[in-house]
N, C-alpha and C. Protein backbone atom coordinates (compact mmCIF):
# COMPACT_ATOMS: atom_id res chain seq x y z
N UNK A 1 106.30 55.59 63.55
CA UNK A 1 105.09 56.33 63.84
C UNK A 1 104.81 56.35 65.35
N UNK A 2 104.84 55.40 66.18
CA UNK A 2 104.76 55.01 67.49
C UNK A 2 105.73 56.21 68.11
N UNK A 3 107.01 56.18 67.50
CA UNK A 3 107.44 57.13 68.60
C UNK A 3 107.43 58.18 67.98
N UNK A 4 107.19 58.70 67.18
CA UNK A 4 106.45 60.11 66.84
C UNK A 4 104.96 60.45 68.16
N UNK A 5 104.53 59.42 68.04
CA UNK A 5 103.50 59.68 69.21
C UNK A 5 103.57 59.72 70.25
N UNK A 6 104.66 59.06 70.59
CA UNK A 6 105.19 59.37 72.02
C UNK A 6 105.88 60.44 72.32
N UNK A 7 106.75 61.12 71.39
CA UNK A 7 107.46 62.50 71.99
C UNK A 7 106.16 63.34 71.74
N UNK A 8 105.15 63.45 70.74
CA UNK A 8 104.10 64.41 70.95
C UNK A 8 103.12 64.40 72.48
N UNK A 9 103.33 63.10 72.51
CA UNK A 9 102.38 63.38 74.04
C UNK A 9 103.38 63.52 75.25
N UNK A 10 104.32 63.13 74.80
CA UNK A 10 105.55 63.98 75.97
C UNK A 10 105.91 65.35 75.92
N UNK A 11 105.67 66.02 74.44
CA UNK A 11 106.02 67.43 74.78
C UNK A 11 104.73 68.04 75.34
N UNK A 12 103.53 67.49 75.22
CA UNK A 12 102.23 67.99 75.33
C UNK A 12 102.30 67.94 77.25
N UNK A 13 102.39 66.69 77.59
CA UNK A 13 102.62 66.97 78.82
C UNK A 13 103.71 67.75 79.60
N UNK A 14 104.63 68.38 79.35
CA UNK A 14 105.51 68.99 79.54
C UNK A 14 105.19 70.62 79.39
N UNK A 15 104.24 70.79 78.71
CA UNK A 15 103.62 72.13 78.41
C UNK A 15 102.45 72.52 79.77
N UNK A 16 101.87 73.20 79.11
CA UNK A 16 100.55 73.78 79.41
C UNK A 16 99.53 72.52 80.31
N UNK A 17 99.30 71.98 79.59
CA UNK A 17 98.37 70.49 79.91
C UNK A 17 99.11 70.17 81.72
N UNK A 18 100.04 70.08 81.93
CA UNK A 18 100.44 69.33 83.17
C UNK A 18 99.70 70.36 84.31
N UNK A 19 99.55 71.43 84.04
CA UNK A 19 98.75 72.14 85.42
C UNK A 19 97.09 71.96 85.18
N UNK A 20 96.81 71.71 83.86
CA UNK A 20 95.01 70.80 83.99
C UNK A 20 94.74 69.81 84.36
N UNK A 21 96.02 69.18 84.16
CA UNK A 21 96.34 67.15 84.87
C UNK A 21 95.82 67.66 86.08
N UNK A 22 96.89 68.34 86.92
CA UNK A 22 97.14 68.10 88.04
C UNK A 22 96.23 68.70 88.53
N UNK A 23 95.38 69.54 88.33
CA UNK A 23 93.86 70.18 88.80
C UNK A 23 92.98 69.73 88.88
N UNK A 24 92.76 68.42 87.57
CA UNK A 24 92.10 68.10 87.33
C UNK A 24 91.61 66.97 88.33
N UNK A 25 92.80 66.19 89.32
CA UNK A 25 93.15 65.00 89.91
C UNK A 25 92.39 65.78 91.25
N UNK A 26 92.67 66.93 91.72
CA UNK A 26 92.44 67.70 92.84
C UNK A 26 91.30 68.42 93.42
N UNK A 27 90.95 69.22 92.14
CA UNK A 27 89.39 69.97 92.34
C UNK A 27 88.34 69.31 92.86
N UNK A 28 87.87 69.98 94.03
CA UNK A 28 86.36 69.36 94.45
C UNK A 28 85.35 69.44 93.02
N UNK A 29 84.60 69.03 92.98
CA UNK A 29 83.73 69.21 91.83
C UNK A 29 82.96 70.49 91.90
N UNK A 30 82.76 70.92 92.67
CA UNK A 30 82.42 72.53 92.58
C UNK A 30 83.55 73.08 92.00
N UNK A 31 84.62 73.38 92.36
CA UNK A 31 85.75 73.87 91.85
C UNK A 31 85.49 73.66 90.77
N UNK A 32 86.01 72.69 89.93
CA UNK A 32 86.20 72.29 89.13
C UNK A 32 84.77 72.94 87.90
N UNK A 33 83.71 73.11 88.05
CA UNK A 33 82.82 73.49 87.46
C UNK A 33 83.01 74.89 87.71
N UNK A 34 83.20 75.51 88.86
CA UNK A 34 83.82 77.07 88.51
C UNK A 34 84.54 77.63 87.14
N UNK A 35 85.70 76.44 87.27
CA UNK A 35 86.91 77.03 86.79
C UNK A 35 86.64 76.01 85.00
N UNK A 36 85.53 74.92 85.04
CA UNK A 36 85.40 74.86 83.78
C UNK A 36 85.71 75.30 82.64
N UNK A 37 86.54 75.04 81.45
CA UNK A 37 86.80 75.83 79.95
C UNK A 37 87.97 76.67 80.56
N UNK A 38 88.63 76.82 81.31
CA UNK A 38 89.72 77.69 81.68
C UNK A 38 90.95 77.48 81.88
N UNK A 39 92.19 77.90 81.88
CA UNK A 39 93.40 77.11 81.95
C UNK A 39 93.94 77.68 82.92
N UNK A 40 94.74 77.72 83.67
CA UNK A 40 95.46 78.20 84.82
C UNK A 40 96.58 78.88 84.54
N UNK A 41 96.98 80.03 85.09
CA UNK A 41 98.38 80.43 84.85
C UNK A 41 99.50 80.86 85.71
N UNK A 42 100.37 81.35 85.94
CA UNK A 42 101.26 81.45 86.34
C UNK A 42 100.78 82.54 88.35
N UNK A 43 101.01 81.84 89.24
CA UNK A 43 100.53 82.37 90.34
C UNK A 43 101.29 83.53 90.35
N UNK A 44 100.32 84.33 91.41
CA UNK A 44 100.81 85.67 91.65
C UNK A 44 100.72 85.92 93.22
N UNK A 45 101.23 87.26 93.40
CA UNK A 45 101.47 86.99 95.01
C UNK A 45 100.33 87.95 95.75
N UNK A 46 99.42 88.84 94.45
CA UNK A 46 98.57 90.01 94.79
C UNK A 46 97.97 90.11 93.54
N UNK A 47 96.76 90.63 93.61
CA UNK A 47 95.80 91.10 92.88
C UNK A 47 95.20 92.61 93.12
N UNK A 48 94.74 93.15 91.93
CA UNK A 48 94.06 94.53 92.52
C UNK A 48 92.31 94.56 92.81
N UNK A 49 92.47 95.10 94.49
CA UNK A 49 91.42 94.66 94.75
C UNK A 49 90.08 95.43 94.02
N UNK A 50 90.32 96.80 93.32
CA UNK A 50 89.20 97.29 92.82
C UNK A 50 88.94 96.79 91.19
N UNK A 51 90.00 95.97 90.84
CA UNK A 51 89.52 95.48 89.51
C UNK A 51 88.70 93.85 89.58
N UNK A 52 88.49 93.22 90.68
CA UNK A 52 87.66 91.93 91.01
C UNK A 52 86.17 91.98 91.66
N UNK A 53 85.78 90.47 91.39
CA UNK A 53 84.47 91.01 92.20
C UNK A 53 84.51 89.72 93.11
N UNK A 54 83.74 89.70 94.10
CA UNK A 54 83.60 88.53 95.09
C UNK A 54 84.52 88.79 96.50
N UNK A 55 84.19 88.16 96.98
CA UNK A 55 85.18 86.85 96.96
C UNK A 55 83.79 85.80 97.09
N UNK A 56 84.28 84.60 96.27
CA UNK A 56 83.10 83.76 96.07
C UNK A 56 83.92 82.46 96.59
N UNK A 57 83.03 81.90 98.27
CA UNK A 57 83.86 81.07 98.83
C UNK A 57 83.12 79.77 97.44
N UNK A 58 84.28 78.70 97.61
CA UNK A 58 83.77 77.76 97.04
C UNK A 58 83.93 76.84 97.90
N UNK A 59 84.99 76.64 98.98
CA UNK A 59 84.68 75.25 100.23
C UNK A 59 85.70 76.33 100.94
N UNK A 60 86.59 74.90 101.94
CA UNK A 60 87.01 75.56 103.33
C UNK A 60 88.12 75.51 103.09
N UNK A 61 89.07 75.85 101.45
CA UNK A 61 90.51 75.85 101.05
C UNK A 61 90.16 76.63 99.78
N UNK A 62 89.32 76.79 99.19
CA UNK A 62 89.00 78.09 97.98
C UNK A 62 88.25 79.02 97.71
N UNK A 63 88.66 80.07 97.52
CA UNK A 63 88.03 81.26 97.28
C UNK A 63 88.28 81.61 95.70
N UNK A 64 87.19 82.23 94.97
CA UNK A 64 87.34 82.63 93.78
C UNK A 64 87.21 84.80 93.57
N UNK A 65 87.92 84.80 92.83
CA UNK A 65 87.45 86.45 92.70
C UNK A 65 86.88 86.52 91.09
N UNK A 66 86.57 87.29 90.70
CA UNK A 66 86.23 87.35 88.88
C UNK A 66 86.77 88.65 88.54
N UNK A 67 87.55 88.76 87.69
CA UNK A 67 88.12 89.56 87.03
C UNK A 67 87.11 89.97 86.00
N UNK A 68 86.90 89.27 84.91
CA UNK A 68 86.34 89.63 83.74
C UNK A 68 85.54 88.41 83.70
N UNK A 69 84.86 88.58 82.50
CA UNK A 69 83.85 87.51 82.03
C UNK A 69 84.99 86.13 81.70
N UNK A 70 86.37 86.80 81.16
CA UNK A 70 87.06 85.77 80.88
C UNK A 70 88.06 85.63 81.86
N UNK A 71 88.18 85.81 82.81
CA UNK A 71 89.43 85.71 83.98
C UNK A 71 88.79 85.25 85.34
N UNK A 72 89.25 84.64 86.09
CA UNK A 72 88.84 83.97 87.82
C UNK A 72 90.09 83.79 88.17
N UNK A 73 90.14 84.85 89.19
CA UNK A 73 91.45 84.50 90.40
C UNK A 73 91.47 83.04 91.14
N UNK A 74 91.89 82.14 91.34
CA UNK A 74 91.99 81.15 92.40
C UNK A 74 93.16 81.12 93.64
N UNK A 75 92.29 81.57 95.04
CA UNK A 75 92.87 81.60 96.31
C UNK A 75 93.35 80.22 96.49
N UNK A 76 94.13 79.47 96.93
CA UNK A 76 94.12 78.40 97.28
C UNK A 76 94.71 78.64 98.71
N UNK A 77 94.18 78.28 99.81
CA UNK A 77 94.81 78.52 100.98
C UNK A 77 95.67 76.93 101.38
N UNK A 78 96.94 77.86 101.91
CA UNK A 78 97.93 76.33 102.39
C UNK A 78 97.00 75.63 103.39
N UNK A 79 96.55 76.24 104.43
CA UNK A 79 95.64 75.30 104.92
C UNK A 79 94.32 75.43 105.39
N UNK A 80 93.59 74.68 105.26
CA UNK A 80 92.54 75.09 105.23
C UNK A 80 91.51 75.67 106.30
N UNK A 81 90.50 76.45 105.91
CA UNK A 81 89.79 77.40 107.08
C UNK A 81 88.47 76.49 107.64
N UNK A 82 88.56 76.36 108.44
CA UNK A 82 87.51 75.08 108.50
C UNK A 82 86.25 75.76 108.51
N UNK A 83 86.29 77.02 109.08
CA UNK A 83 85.46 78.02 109.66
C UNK A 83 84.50 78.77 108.29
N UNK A 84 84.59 78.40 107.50
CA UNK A 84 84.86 78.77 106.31
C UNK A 84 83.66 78.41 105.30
N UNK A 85 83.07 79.08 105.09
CA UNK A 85 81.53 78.27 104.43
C UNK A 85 80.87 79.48 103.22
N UNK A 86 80.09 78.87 102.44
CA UNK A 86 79.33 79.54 101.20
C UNK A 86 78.52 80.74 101.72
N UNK A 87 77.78 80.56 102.58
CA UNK A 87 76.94 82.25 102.85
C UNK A 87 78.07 83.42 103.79
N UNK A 88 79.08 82.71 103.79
CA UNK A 88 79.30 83.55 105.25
C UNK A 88 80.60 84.80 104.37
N UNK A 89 80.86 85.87 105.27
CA UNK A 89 81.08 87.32 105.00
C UNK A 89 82.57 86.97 105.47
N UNK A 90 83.65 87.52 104.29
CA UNK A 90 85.01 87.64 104.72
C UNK A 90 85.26 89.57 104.53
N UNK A 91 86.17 89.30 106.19
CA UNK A 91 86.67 90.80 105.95
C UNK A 91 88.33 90.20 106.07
N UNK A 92 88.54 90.98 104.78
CA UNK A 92 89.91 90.71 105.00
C UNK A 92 90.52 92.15 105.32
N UNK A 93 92.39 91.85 106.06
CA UNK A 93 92.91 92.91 106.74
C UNK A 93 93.82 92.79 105.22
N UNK A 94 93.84 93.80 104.73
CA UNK A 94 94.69 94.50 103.20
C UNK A 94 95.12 95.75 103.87
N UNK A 95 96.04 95.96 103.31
CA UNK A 95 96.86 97.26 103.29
C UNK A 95 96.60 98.08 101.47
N UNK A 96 96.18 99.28 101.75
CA UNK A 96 96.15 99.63 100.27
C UNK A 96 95.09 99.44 99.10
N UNK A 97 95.38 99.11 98.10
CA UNK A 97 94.21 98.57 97.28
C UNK A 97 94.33 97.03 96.54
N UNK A 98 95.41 96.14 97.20
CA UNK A 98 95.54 95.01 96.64
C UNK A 98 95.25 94.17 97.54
N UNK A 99 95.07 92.75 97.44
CA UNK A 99 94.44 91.55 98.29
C UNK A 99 95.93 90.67 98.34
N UNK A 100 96.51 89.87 99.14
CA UNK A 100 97.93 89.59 98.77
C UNK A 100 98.01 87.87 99.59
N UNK A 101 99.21 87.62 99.27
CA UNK A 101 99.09 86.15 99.72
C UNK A 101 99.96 86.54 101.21
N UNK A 102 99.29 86.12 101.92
CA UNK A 102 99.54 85.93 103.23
C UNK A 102 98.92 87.25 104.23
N UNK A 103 97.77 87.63 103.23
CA UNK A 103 96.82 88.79 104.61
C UNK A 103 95.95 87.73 105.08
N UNK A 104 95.73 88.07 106.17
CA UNK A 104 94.91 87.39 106.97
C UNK A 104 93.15 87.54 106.99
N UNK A 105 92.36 86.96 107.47
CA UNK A 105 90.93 87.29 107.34
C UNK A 105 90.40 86.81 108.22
N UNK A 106 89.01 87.30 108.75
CA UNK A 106 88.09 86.91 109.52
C UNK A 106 86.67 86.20 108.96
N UNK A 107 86.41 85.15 109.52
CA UNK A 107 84.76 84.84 108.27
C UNK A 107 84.41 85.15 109.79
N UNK A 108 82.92 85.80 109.48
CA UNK A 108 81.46 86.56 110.10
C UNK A 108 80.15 85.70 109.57
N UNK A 109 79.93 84.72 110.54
CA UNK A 109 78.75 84.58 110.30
C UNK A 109 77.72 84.99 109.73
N UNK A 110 76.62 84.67 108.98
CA UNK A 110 75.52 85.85 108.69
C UNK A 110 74.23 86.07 109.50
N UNK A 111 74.22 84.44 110.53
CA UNK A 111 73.35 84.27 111.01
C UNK A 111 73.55 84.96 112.59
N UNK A 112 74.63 84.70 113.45
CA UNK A 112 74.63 84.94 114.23
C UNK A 112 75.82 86.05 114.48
N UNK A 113 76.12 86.53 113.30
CA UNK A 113 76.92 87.76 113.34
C UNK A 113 79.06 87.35 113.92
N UNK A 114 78.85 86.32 114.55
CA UNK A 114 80.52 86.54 115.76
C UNK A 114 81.33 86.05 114.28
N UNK A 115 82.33 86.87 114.91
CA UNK A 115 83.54 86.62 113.82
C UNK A 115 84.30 85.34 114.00
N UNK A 116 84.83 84.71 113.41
CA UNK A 116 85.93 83.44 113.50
C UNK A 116 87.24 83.91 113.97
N UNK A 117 88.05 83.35 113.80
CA UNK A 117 89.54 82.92 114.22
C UNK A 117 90.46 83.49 112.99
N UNK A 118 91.00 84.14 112.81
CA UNK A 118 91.76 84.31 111.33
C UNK A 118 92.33 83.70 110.97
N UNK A 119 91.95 83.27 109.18
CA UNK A 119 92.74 82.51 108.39
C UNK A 119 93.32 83.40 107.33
N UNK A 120 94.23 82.45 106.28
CA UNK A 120 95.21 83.23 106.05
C UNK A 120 95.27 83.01 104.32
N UNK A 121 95.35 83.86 103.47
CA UNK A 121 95.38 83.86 102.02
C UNK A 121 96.45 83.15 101.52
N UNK A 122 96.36 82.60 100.34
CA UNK A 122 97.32 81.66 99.81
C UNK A 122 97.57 82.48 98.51
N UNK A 123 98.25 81.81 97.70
CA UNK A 123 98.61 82.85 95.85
C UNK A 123 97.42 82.93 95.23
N UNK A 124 97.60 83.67 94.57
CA UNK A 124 96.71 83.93 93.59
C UNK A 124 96.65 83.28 92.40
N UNK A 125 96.11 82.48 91.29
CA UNK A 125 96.31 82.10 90.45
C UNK A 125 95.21 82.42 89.32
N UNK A 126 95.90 82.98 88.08
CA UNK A 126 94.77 83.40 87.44
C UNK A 126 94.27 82.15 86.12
N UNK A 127 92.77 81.83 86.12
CA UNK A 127 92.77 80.61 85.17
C UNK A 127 91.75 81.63 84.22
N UNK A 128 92.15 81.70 82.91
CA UNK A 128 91.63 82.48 81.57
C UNK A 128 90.40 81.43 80.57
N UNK A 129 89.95 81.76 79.95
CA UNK A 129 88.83 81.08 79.18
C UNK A 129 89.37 80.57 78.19
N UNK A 130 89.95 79.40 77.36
CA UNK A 130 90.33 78.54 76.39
C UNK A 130 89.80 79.63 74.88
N UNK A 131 90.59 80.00 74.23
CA UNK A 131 89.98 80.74 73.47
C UNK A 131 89.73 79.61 72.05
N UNK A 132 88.48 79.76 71.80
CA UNK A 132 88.40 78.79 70.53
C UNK A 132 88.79 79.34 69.41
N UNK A 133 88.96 78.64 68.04
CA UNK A 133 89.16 78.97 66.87
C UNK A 133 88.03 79.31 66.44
N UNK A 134 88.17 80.68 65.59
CA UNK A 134 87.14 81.23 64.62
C UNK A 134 86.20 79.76 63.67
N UNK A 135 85.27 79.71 63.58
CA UNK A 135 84.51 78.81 62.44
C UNK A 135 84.92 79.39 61.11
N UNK A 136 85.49 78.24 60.42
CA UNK A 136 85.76 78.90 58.73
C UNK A 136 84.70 79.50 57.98
């Protein structure tokens, strides 16, 4: 029985579960309450920018976009924008109609208007809403 339980929690970690581990160890707690009930999936290198809404900074290494009620993009930038804060205005430089990993951006103050230093987009990762089972 014992090792019946052990290859189940070895295939379990080997699945799906190892990118909630490892999120889970990492997320600021804002993050982490963002992305609450959601699972993460497979990064991407672009998103379309007229199907999201935001960009909703969450600190000075994440940005969120919202797809749907059930979808949130997660920016993760390689390094972080120090410049980079909750009220303040990103213009990012895109080509086209997609947002992509490695365009660059400016944060704009709101208070005193001057632009920052450009930082730089990381992948995209999309985390979906845990879908529950129907009640019998």
């Amino acid at each position: 029985m014992a090792r019946w339980f052990v290859a189940l929690a070895a295939a379990a970690l080997a699945g799906g579960t190892t990118v909630m581990a490892r999120d889970a160890v990492t997320l600021s707690p804002e993050l982490a309450k963002a992305l609450a009930g959601r699972v993460a999936g497979k990064p991407e290198n672009c998103i379309s920018a007229s199907r999201v809404n935001g960009p909703e900074i969450i600190d000075n290494r994440n940005i969120l976009y919202r797809q749907s009620g059930a979808r949130v993009w997660r920016n993760e930038m390689a390094d972080k924008c120090t410049v980079l804060r909750e009220n303040d205005i990103l213009v990012i430089e895109s080509y086209g109609n997609q947002i992509c990993k490695f365009d660059r951006f400016q944060v704009i103050n709101r208070n005193s208007g001057f632009p920052s230093a450009y930082c730089i987009l990381g992948s995209f990762t999309p985390y979906d809403k845990v879908k529950t089972a129907p009640k019998p």
